[in-house]
C-alpha atoms as a PDB file:
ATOM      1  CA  UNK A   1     -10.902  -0.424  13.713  1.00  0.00           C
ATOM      2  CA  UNK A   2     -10.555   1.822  16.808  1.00  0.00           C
ATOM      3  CA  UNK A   3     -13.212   4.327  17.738  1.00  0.00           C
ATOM      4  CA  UNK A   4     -12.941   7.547  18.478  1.00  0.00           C
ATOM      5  CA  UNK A   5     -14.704  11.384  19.050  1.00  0.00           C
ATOM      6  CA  UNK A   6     -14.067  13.852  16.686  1.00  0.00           C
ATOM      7  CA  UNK A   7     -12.147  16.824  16.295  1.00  0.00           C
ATOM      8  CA  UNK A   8     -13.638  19.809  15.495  1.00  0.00           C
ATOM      9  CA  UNK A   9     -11.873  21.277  12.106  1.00  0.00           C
ATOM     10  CA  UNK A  10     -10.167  24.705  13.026  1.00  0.00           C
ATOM     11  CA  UNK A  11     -11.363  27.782  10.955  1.00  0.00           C
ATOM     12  CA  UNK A  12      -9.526  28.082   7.918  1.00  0.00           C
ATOM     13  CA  UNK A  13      -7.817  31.324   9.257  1.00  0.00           C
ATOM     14  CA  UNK A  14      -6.257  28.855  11.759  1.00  0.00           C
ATOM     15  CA  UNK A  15      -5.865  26.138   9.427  1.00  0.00           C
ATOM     16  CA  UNK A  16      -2.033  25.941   9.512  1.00  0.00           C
ATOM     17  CA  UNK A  17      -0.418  22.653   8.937  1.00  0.00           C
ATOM     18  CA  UNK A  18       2.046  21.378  11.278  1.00  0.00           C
ATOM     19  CA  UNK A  19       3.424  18.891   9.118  1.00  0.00           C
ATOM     20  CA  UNK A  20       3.943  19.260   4.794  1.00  0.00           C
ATOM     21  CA  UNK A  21       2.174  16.522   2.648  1.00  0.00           C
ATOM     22  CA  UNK A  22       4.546  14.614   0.593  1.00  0.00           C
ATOM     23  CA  UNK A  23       3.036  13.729  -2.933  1.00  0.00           C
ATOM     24  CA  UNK A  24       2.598   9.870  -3.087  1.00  0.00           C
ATOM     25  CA  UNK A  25       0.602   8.154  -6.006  1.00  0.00           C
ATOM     26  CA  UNK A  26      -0.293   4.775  -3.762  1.00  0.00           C
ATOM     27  CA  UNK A  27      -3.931   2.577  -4.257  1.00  0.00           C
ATOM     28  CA  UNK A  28      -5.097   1.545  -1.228  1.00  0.00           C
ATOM     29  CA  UNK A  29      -8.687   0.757   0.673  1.00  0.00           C
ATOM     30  CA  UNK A  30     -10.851   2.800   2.783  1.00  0.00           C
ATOM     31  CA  UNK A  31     -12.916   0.891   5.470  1.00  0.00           C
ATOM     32  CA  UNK A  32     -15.918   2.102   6.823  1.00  0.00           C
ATOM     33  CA  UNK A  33     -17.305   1.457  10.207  1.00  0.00           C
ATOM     34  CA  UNK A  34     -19.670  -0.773   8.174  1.00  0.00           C
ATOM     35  CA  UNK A  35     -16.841  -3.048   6.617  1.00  0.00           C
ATOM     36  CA  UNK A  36     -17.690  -1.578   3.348  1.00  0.00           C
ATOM     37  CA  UNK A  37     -14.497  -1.387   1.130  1.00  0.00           C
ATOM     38  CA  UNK A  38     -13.664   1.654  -1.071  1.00  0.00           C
ATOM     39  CA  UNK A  39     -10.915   1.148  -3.565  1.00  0.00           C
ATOM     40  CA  UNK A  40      -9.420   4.603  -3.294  1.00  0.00           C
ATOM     41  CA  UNK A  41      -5.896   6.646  -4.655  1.00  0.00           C
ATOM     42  CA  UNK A  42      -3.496   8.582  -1.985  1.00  0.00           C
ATOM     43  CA  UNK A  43      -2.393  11.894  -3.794  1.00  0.00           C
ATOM     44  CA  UNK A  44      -0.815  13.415  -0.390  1.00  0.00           C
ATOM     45  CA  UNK A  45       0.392  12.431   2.871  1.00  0.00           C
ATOM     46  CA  UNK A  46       1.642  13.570   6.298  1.00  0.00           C
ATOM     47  CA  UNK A  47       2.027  11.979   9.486  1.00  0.00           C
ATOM     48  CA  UNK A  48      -1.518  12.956  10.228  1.00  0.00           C
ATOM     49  CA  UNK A  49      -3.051  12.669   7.503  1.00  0.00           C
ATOM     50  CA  UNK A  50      -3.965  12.535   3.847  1.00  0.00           C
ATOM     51  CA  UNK A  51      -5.552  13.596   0.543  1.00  0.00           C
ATOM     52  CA  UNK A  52      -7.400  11.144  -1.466  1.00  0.00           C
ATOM     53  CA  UNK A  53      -9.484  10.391  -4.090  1.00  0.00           C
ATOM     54  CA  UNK A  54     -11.986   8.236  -5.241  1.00  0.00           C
ATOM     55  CA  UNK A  55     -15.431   7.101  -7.534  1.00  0.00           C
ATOM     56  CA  UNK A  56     -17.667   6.769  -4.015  1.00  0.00           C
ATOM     57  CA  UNK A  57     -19.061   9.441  -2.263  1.00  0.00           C
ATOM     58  CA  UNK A  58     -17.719   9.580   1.323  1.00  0.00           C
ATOM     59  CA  UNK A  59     -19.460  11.809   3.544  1.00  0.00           C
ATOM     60  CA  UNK A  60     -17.895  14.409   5.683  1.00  0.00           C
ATOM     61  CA  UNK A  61     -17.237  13.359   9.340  1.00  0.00           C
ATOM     62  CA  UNK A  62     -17.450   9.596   8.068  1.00  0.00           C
ATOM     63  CA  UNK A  63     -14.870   7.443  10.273  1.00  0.00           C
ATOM     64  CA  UNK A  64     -13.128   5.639   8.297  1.00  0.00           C
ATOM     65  CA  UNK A  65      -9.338   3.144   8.250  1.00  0.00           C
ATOM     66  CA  UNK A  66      -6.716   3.536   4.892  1.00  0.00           C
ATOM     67  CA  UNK A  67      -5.576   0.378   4.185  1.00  0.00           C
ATOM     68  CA  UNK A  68      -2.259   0.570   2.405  1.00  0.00           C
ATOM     69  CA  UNK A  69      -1.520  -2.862   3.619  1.00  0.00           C
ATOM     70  CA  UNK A  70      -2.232  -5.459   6.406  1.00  0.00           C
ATOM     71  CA  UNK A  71       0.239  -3.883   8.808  1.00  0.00           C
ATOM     72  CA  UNK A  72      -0.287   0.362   8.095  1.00  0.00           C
ATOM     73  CA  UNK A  73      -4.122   0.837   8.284  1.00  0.00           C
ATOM     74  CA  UNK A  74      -4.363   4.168  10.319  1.00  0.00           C
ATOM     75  CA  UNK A  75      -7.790   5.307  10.926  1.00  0.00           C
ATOM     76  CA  UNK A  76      -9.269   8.945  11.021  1.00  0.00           C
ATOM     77  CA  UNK A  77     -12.363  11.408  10.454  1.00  0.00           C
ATOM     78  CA  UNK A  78     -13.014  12.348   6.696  1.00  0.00           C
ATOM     79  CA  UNK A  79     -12.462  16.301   7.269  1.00  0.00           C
ATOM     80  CA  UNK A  80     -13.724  17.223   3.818  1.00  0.00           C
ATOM     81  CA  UNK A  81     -15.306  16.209   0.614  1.00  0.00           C
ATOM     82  CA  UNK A  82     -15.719  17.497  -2.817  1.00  0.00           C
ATOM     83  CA  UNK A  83     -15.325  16.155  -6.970  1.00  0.00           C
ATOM     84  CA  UNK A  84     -14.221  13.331  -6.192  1.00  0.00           C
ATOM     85  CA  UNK A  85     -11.526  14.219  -3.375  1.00  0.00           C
ATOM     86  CA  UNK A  86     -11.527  13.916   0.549  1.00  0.00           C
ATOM     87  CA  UNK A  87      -8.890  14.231   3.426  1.00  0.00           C
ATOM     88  CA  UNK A  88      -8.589  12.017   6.704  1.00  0.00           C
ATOM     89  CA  UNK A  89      -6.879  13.697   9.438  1.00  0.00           C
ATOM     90  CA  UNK A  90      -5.545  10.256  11.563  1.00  0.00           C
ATOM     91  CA  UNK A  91      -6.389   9.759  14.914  1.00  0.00           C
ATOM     92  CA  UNK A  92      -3.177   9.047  15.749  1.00  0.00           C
ATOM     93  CA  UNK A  93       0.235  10.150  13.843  1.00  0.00           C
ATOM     94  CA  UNK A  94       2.274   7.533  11.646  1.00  0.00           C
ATOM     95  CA  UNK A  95       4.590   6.321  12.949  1.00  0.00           C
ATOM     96  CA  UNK A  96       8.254   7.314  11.274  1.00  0.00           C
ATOM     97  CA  UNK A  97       9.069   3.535  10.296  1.00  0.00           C
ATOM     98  CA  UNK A  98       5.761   3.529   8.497  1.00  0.00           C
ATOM     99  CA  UNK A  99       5.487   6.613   6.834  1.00  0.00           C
ATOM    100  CA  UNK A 100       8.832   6.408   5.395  1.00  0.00           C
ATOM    101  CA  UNK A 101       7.758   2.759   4.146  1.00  0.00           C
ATOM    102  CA  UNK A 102       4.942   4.199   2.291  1.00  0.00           C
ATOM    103  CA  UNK A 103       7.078   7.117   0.970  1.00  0.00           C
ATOM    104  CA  UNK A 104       9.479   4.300  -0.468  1.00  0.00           C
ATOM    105  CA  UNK A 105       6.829   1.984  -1.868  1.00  0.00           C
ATOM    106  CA  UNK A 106       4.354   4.623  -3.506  1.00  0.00           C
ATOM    107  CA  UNK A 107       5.694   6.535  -6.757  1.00  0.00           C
ATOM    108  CA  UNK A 108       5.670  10.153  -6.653  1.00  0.00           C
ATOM    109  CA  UNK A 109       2.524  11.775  -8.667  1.00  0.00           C
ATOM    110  CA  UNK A 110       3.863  13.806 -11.970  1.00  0.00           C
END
């Protein structure tokens, strides 16, 4: 897992996404920087980042890797956290080959 600093969040006036999150219904793991494994559930994804959610707290500003399989593991900062739900913004974009990968192997949420 790669480390990093963190980006500070813009204010939510400025909060404009640059890329639009695809709905994606994909299982996958979160890894903390203390190897602890969280069995977690994509709902939305972009090329920098992604909406999850989960039955473990994960704190804001946590570092953390999404495992959706032994190749794709892209690893970001837990931007927010509430019920439940969190989003990673990744350190560093998907790549196209990958993201389109995960679009075709995840079924869309209903």
């Amino acid at each position: 897992m790669a480390y990093g600093s963190a980006k500070a969040r813009p204010d939510a006036s400025e909060d404009k996404r640059r890329f639009a999150r695809r709905k994606v219904l994909r299982r996958v793991r979160i890894a903390t920087l203390t190897r602890h494994q969280i069995a977690a559930t994509v709902r939305d994804l972009s090329p920098v980042g992604c909406g999850l959610v989960t039955n473990e707290r994960v704190a804001v500003g946590s570092f953390v890797e999404v495992v959706f399989d032994e190749r794709i593991r892209p690893a970001g900062w837990v931007t927010w956290s509430r019920n439940g739900a969190l989003g990673v913004d990744f350190d560093y974009p998907l790549v196209p080959a990958a993201f389109e990968q995960i679009l075709i192997e995840s079924s869309p949420a209903r």
